[in-house]
N, C-alpha and C. Protein backbone atom coordinates (compact mmCIF):
# COMPACT_ATOMS: atom_id res chain seq x y z
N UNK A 1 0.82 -1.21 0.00
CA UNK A 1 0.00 0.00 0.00
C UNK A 1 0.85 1.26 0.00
N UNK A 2 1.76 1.46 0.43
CA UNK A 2 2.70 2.61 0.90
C UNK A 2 3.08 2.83 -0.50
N UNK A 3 4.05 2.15 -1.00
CA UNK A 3 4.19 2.05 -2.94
C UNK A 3 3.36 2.57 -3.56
N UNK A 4 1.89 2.28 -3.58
CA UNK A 4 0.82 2.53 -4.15
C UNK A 4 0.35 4.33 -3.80
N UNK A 5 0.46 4.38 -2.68
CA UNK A 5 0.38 5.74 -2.32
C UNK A 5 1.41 6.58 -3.12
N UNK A 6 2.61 6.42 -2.93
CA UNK A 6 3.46 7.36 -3.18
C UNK A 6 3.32 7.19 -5.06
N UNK A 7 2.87 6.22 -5.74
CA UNK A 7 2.44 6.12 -7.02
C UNK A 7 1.01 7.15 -7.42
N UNK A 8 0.43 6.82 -6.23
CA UNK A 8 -1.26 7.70 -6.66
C UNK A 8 -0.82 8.88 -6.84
N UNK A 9 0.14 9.76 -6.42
CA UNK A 9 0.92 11.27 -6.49
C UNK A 9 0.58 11.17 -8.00
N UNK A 10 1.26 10.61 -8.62
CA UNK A 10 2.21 10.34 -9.57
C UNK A 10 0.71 10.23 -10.98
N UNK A 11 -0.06 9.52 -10.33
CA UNK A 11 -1.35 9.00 -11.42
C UNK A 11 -2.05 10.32 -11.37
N UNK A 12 -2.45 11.45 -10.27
CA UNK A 12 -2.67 12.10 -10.50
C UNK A 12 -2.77 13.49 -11.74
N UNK A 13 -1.13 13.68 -11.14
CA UNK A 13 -0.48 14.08 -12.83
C UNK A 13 -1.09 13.16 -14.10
N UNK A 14 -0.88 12.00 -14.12
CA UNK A 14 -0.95 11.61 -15.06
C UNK A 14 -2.51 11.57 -15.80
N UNK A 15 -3.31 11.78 -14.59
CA UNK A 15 -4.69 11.88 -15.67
C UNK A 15 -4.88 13.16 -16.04
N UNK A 16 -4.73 14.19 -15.09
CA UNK A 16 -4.68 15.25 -15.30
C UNK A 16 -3.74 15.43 -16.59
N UNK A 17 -2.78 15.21 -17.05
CA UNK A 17 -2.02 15.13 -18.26
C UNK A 17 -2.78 14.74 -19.60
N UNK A 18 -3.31 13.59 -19.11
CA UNK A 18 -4.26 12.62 -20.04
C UNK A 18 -5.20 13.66 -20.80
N UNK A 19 -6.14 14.10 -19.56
CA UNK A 19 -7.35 15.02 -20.12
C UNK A 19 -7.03 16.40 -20.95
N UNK A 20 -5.81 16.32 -19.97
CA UNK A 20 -5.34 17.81 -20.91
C UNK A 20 -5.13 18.11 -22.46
N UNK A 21 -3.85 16.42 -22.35
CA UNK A 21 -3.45 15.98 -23.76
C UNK A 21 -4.80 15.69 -24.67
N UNK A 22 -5.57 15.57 -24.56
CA UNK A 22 -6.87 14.90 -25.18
C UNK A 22 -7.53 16.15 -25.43
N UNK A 23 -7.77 16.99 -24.98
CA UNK A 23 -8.48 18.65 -25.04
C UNK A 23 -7.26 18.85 -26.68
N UNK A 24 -6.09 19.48 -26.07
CA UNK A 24 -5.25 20.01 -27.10
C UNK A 24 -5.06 18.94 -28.39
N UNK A 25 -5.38 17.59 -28.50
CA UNK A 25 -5.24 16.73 -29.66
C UNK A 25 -6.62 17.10 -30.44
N UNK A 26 -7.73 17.29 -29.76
CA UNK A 26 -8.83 17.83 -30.59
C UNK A 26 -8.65 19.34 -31.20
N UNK A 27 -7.99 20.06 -30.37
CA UNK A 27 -7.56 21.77 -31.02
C UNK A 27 -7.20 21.15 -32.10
N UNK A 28 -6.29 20.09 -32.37
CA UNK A 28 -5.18 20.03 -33.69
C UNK A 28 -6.09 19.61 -34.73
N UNK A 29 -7.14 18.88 -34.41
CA UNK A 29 -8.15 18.59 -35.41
C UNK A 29 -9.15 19.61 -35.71
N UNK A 30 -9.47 20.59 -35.04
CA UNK A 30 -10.78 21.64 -35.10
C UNK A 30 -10.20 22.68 -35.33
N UNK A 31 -9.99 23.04 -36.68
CA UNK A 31 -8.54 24.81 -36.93
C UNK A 31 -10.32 25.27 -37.14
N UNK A 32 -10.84 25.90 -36.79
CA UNK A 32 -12.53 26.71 -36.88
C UNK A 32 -12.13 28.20 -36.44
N UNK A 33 -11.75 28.77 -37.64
CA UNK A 33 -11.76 30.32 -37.70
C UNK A 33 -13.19 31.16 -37.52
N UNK A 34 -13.37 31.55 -36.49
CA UNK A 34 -15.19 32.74 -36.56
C UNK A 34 -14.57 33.87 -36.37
N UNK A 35 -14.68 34.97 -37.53
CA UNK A 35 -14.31 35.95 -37.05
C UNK A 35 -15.17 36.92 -36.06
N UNK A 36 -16.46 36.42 -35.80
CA UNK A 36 -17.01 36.77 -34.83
C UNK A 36 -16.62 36.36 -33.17
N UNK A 37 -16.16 35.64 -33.25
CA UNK A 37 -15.48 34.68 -31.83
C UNK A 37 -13.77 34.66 -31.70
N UNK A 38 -12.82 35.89 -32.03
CA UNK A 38 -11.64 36.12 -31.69
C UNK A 38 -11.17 36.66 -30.36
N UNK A 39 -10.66 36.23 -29.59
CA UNK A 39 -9.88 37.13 -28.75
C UNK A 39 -8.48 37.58 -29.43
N UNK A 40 -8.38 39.07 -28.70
CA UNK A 40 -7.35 39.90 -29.02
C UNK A 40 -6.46 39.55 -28.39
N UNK A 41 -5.37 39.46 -28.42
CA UNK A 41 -3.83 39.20 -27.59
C UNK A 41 -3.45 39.78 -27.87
N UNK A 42 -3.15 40.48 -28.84
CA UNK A 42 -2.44 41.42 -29.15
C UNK A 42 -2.39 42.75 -29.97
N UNK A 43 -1.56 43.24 -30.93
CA UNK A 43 -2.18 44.60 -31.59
C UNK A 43 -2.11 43.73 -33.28
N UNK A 44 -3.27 43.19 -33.82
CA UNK A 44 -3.15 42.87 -34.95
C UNK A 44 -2.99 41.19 -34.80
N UNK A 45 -3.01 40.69 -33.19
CA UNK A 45 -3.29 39.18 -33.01
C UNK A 45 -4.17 38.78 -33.02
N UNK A 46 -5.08 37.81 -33.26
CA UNK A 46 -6.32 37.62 -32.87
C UNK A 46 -6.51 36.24 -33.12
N UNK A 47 -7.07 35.47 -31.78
CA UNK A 47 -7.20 33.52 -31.90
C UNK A 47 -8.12 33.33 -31.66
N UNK A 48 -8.69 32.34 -32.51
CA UNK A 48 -10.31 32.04 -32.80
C UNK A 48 -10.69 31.36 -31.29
N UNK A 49 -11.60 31.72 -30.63
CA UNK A 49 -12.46 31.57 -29.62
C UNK A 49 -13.34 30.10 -29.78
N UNK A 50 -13.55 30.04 -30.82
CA UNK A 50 -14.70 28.74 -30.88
C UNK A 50 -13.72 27.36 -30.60
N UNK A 51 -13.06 26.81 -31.12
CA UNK A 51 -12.72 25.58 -30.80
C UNK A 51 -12.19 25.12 -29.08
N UNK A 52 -11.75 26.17 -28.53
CA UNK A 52 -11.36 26.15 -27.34
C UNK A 52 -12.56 25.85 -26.91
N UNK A 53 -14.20 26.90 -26.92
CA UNK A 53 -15.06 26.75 -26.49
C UNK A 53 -15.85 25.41 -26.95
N UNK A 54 -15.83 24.49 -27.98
CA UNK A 54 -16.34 23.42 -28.50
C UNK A 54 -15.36 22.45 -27.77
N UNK A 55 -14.62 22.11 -27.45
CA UNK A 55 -13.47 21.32 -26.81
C UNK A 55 -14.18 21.05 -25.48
N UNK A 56 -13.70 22.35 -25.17
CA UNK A 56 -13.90 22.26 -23.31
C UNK A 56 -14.94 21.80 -22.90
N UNK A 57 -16.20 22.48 -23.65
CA UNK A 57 -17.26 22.29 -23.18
C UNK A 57 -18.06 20.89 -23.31
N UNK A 58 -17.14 19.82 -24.13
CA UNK A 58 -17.37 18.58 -23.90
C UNK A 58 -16.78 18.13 -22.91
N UNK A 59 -15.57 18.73 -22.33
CA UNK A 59 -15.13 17.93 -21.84
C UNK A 59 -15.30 18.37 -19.87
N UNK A 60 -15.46 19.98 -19.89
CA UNK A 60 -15.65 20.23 -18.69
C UNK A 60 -17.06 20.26 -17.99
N UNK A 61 -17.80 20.65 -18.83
CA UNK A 61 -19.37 20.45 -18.98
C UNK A 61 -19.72 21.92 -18.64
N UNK A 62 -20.60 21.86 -17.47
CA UNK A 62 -20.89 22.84 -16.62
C UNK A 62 -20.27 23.57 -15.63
N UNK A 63 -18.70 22.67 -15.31
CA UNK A 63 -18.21 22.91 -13.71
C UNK A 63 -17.61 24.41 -14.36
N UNK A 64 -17.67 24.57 -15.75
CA UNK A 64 -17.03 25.88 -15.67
C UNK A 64 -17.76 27.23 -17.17
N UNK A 65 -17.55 28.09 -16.56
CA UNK A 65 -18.42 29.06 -18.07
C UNK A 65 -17.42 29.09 -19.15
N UNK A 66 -17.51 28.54 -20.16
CA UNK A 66 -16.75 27.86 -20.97
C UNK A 66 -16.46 29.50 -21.79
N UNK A 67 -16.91 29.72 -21.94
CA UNK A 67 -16.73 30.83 -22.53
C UNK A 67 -15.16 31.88 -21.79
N UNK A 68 -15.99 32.01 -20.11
CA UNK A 68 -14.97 32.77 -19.99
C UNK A 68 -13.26 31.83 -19.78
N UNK A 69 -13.60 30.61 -19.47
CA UNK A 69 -11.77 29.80 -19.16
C UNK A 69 -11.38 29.96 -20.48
N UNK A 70 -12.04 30.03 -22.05
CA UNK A 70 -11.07 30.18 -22.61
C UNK A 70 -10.80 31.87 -23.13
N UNK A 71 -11.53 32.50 -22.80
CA UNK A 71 -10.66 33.94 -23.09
C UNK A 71 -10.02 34.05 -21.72
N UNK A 72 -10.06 33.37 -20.56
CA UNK A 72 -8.69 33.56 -19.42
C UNK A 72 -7.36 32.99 -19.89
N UNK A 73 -7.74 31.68 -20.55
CA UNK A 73 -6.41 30.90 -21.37
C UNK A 73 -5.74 30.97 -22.45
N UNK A 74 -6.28 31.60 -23.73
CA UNK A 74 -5.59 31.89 -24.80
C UNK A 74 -4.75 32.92 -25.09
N UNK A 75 -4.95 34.09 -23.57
CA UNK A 75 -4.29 34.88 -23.45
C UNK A 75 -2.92 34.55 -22.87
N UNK A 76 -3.21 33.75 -21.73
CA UNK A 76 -2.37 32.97 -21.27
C UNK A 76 -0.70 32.36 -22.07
N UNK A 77 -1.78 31.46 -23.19
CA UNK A 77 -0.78 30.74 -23.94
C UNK A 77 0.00 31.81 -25.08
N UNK A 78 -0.60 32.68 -25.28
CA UNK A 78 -0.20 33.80 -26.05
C UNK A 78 1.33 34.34 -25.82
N UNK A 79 0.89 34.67 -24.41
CA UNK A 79 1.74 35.21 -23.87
C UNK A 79 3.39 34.57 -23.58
N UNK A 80 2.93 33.40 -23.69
CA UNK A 80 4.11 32.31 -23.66
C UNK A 80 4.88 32.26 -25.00
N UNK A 81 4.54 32.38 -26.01
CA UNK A 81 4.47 32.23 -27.43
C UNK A 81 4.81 33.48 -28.36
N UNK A 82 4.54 34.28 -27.69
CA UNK A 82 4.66 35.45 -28.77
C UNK A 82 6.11 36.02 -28.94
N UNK A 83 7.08 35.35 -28.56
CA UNK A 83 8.35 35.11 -28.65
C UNK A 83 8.67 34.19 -30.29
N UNK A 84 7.95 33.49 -30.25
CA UNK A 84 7.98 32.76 -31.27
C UNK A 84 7.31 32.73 -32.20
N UNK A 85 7.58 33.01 -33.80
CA UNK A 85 6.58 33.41 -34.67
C UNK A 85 5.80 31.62 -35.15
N UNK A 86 6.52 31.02 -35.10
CA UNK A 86 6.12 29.78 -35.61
C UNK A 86 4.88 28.88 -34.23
N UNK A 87 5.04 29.14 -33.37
CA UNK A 87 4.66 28.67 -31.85
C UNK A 87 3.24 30.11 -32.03
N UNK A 88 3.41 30.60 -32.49
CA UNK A 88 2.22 31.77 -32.41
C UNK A 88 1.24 31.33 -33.77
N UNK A 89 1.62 30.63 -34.21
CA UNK A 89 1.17 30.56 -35.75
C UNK A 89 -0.11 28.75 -35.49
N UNK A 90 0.85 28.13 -34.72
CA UNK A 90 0.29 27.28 -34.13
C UNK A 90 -0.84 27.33 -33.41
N UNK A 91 -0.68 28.41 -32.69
CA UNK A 91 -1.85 29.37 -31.53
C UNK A 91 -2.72 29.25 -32.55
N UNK A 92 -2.64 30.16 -33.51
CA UNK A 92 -3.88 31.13 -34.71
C UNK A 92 -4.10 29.77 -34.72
N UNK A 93 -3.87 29.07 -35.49
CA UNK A 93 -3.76 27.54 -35.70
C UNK A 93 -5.37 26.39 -35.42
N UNK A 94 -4.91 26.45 -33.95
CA UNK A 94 -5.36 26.25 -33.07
C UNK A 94 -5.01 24.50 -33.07
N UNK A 95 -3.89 24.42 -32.89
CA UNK A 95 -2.88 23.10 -32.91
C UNK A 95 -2.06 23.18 -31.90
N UNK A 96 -3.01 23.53 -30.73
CA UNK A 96 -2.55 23.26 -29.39
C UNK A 96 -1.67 21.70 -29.05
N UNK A 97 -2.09 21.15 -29.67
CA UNK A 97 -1.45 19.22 -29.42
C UNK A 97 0.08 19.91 -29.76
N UNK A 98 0.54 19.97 -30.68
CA UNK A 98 1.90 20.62 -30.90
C UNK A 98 2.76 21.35 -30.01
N UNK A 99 1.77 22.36 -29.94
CA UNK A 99 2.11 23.97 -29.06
C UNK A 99 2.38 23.35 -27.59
N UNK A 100 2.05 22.30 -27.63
CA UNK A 100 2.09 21.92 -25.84
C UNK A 100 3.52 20.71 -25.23
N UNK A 101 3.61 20.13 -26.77
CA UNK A 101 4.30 18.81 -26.51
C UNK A 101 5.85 19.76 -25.26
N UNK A 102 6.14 20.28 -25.60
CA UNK A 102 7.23 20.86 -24.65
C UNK A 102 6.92 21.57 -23.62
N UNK A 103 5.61 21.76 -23.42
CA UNK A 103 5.30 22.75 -21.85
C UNK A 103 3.68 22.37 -21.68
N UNK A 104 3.75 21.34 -20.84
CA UNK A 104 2.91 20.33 -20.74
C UNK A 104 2.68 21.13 -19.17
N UNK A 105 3.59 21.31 -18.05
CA UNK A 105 3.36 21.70 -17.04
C UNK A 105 3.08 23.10 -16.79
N UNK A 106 3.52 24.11 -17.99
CA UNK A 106 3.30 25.24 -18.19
C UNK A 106 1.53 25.43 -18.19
N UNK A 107 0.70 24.64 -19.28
CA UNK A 107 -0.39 24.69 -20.07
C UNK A 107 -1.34 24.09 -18.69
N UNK A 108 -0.64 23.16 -18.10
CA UNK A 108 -1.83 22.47 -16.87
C UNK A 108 -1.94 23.47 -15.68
N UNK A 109 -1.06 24.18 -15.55
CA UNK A 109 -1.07 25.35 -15.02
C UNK A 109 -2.30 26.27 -15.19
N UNK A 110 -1.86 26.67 -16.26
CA UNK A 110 -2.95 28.12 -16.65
C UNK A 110 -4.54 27.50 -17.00
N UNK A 111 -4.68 26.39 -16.67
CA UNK A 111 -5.65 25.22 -16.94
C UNK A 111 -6.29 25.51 -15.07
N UNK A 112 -5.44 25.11 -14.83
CA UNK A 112 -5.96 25.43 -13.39
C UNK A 112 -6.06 26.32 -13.14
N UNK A 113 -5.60 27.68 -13.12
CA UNK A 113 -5.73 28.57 -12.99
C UNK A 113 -7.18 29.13 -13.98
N UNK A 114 -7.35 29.45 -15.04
CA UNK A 114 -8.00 29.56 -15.47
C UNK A 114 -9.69 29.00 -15.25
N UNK A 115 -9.55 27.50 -15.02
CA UNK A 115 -10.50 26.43 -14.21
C UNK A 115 -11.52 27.44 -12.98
N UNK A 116 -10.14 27.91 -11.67
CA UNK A 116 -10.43 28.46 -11.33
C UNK A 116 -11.12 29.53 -11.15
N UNK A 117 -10.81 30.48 -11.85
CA UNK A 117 -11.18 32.02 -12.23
C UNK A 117 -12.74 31.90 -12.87
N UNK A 118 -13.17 30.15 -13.85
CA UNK A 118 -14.19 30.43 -14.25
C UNK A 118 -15.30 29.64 -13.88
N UNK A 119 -14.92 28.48 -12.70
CA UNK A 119 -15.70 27.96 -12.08
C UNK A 119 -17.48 28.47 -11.73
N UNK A 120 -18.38 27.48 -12.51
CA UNK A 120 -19.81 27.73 -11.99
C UNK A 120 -20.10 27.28 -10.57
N UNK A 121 -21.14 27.50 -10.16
CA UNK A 121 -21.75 27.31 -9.04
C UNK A 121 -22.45 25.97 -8.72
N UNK A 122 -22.29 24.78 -10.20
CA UNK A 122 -22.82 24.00 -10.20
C UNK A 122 -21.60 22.46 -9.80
N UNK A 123 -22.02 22.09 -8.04
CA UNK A 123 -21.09 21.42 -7.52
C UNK A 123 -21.02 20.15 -8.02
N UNK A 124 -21.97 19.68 -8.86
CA UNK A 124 -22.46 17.99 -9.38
C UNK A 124 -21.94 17.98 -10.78
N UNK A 125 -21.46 18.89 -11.36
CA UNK A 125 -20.76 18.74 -12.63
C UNK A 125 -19.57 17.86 -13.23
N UNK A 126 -20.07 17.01 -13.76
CA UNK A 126 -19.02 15.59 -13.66
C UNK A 126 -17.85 16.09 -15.36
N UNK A 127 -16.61 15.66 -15.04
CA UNK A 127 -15.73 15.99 -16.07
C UNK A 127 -16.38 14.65 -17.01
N UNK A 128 -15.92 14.32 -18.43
CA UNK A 128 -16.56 13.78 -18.83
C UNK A 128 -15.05 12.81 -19.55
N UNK A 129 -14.94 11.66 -18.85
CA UNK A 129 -14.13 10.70 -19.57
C UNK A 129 -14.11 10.16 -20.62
N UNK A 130 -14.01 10.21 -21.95
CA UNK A 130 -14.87 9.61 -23.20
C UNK A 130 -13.61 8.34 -22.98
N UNK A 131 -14.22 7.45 -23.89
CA UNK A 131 -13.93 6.08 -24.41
C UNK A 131 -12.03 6.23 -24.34
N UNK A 132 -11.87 7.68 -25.84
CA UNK A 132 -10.16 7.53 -26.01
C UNK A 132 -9.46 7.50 -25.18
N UNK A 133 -9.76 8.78 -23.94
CA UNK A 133 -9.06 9.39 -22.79
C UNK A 133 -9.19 8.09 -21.79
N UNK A 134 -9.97 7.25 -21.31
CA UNK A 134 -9.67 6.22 -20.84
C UNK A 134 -8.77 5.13 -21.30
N UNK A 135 -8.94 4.80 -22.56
CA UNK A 135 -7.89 4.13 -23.19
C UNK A 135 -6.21 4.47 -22.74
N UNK A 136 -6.31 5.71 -23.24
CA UNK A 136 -4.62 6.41 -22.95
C UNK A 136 -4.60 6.37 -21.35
N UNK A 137 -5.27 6.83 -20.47
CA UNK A 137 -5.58 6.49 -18.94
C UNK A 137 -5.01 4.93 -18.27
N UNK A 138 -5.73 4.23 -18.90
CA UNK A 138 -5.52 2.85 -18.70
C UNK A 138 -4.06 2.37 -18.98
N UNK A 139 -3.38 3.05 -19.75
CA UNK A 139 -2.00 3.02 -20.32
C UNK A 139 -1.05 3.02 -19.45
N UNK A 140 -1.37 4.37 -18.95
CA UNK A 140 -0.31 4.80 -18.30
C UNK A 140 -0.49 4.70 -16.61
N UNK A 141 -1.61 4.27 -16.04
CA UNK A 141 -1.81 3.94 -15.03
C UNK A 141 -1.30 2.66 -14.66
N UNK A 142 -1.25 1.83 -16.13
CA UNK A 142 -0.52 0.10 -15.74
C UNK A 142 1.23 0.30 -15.99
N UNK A 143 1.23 1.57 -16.77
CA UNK A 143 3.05 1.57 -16.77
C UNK A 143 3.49 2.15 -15.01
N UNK A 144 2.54 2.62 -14.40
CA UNK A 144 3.20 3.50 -13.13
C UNK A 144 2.99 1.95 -12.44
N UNK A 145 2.10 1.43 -12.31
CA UNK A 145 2.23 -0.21 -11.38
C UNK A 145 2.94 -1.34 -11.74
N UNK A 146 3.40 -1.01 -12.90
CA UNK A 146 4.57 -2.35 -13.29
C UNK A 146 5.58 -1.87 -12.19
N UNK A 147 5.90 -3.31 -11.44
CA UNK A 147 6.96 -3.51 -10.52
C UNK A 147 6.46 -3.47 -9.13
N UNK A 148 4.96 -3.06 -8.79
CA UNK A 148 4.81 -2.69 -7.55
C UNK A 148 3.61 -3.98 -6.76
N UNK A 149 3.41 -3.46 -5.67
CA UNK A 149 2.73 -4.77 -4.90
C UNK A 149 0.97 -5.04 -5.77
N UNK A 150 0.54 -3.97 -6.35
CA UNK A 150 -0.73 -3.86 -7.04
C UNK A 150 -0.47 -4.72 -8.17
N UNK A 151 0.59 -4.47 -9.11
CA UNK A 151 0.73 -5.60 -10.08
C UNK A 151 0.53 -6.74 -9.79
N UNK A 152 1.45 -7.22 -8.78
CA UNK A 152 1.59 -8.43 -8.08
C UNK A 152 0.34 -9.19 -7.82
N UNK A 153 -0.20 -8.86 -6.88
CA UNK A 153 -1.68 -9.12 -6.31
C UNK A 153 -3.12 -8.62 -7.03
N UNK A 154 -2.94 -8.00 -7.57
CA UNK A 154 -4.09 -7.65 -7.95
C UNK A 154 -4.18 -7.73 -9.34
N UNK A 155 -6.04 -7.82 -10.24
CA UNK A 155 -5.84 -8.06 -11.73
C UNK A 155 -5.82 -6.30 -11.92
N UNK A 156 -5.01 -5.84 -12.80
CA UNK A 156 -4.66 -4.90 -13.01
C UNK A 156 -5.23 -3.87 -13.94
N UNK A 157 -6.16 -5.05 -14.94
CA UNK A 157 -6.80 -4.25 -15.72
C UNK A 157 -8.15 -4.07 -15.45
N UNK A 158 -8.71 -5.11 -14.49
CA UNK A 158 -9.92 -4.81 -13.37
C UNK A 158 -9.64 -3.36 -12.80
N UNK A 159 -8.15 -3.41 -12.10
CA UNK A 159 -8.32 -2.09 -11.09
C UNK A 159 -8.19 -1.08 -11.58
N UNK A 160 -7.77 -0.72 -13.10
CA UNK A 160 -7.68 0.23 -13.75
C UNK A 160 -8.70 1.05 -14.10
N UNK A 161 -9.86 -0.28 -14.63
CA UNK A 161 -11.11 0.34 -15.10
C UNK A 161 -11.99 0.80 -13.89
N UNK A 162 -11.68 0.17 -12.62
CA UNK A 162 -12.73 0.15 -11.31
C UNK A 162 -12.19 1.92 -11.05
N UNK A 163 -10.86 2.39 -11.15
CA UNK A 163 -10.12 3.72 -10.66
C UNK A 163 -10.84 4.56 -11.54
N UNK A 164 -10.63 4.36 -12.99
CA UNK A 164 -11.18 5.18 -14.25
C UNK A 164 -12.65 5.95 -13.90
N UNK A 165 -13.44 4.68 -13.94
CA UNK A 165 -15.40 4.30 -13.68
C UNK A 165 -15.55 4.87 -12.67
N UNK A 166 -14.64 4.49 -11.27
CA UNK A 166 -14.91 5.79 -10.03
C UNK A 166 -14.59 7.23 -10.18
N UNK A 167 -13.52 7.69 -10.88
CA UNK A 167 -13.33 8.99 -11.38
C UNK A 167 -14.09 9.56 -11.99
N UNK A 168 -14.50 8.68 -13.02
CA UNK A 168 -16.13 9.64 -13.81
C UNK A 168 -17.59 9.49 -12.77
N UNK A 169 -17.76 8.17 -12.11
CA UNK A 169 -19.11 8.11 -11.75
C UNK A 169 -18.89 8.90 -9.96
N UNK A 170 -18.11 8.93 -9.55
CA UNK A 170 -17.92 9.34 -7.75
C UNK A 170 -17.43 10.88 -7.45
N UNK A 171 -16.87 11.41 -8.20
CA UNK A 171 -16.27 12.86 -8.11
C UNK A 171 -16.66 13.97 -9.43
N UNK A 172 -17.22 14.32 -8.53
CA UNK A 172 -17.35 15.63 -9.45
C UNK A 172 -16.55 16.65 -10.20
N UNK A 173 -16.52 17.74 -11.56
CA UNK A 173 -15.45 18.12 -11.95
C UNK A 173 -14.53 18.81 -10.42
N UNK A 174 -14.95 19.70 -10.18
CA UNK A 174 -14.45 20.13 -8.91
C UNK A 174 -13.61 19.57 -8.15
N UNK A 175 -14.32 18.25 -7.38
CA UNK A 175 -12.85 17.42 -6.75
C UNK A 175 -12.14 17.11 -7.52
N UNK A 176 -12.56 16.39 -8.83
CA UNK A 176 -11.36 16.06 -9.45
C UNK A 176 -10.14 17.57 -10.12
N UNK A 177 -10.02 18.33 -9.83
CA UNK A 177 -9.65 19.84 -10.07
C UNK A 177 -8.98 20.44 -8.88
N UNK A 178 -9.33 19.82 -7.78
CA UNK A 178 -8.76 20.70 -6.33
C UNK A 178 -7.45 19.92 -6.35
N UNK A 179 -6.18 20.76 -5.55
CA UNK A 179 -5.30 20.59 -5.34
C UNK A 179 -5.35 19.21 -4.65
N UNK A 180 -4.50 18.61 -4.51
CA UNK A 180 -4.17 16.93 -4.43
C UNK A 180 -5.09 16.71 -4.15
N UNK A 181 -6.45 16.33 -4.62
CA UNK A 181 -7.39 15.42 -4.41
C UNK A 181 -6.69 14.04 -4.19
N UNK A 182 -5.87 13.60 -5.04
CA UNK A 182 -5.72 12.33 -4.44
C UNK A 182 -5.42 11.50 -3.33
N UNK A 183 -5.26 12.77 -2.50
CA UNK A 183 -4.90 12.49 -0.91
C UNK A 183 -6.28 12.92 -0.10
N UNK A 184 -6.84 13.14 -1.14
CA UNK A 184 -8.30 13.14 0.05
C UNK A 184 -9.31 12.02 0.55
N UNK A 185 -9.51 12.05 1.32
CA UNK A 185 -10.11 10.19 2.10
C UNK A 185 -10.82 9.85 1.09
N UNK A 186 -11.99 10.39 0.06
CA UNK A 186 -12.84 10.49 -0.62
C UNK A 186 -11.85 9.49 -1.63
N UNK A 187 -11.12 10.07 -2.15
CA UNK A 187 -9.99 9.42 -3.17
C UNK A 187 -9.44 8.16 -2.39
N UNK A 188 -8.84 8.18 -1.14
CA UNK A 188 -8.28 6.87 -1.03
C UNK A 188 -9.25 5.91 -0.80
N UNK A 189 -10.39 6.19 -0.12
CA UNK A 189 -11.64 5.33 -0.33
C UNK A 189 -11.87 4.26 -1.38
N UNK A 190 -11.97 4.98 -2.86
CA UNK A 190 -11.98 4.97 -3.76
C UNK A 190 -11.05 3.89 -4.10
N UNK A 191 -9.40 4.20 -4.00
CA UNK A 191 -8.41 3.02 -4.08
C UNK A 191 -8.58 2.02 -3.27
N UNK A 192 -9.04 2.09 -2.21
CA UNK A 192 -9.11 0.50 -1.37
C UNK A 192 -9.99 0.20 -2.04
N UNK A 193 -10.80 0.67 -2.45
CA UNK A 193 -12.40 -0.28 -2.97
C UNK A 193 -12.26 -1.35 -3.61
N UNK A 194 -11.10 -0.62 -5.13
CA UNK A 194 -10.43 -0.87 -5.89
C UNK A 194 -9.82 -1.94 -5.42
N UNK A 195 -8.85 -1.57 -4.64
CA UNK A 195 -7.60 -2.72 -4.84
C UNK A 195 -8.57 -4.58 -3.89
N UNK A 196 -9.67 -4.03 -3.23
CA UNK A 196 -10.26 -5.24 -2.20
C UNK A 196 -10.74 -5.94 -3.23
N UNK A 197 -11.89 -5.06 -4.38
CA UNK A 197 -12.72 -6.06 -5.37
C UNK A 197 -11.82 -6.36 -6.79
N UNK A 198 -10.18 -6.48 -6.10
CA UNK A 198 -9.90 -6.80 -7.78
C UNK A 198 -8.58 -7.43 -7.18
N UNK A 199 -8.65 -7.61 -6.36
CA UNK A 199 -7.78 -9.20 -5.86
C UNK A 199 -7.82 -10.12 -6.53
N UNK A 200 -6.20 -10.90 -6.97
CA UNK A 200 -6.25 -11.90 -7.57
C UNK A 200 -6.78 -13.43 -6.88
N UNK A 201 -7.22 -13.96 -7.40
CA UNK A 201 -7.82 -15.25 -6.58
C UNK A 201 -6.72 -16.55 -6.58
């Protein structure tokens, strides 16, 4: 269990990574120019508003006014970028999957931050796991337990999906969003449940 703990740190990041990576892989597919829906960044900059807002709002739902996290964030990423004509071009773009591969901790940042700043009032708002993002989830949750006592003992791809299925069906966007949730009883709850009903026999 102790292993497993000091791993759950670790899975945290990693879904949080997951969802992120999965938001910005759809930017790279949705380039949707409205010139009615630009934010300004700059004098003569301007990044299309809609795909950020079509993205998120599948994926964050309600927990946040979709509208305003992404004019808090594109300014954000702007600002990181406008050093770079090619990395800005990406921005206009809206081929965030790219723009991110090197500042992955930068982008989850202003994600949270932003999260923050535009948070609704609605506490039951569940993030929304689709099919892919579990797939890649499931991935990398069995590469952090290769070697540890959970591999060992337990079926692994049972406890993967039981962790996944509790993340979407038990926590709301919110907890899953607050600073180390994964150390909250609510969360370790969650992992014993896990690791009791997926014992190897």
């Amino acid at each position: 269990m102790s292993m497993h703990k000091v791993k759950s740190k670790k899975q945290n990041l990693v879904i949080w990574f997951l969802v992120l990576n999965f938001i910005l892989l759809q930017y790279a597919c949705r380039q949707i120019k409205n010139k009615d829906e630009m934010v300004i960044v700059d004098r003569n900059v301007e990044i299309p508003l809609k795909p950020c807002i079509e993205i998120n709002k599948k994926i964050l739902g309600n927990s946040v006014d979709v509208n305003a996290f992404c004019r808090c964030l594109i300014p954000k990423i702007y600002t990181d970028t406008k050093g770079d004509p090619a990395k800005v071009k990406l921005l206009e773009d809206g081929n965030w999957n790219e723009l991110s591969a090197q500042n992955k901790n930068t982008i989850s940042q202003y994600y949270e931050e932003c999260i923050a700043k535009s948070a609704t009032t609605d506490s039951t708002a569940k993030l929304t796991i689709t099919p892919e993002m579990a797939v890649g989830m499931k991935k990398e949750i069995k590469n952090q337990l290769k070697g540890t006592e959970v591999e060992k003992a337990n079926d692994v791809d049972k406890y993967c999906d039981c962790i996944i299925n509790g993340l979407q069906t038990d926590f709301s966007a919110k907890e899953l969003m607050q600073t180390n949730f994964n150390e909250t009883e609510k969360y370790q709850k969650m992992v014993k449940r896990c690791l009791s009903s997926t014992k190897k026999k």
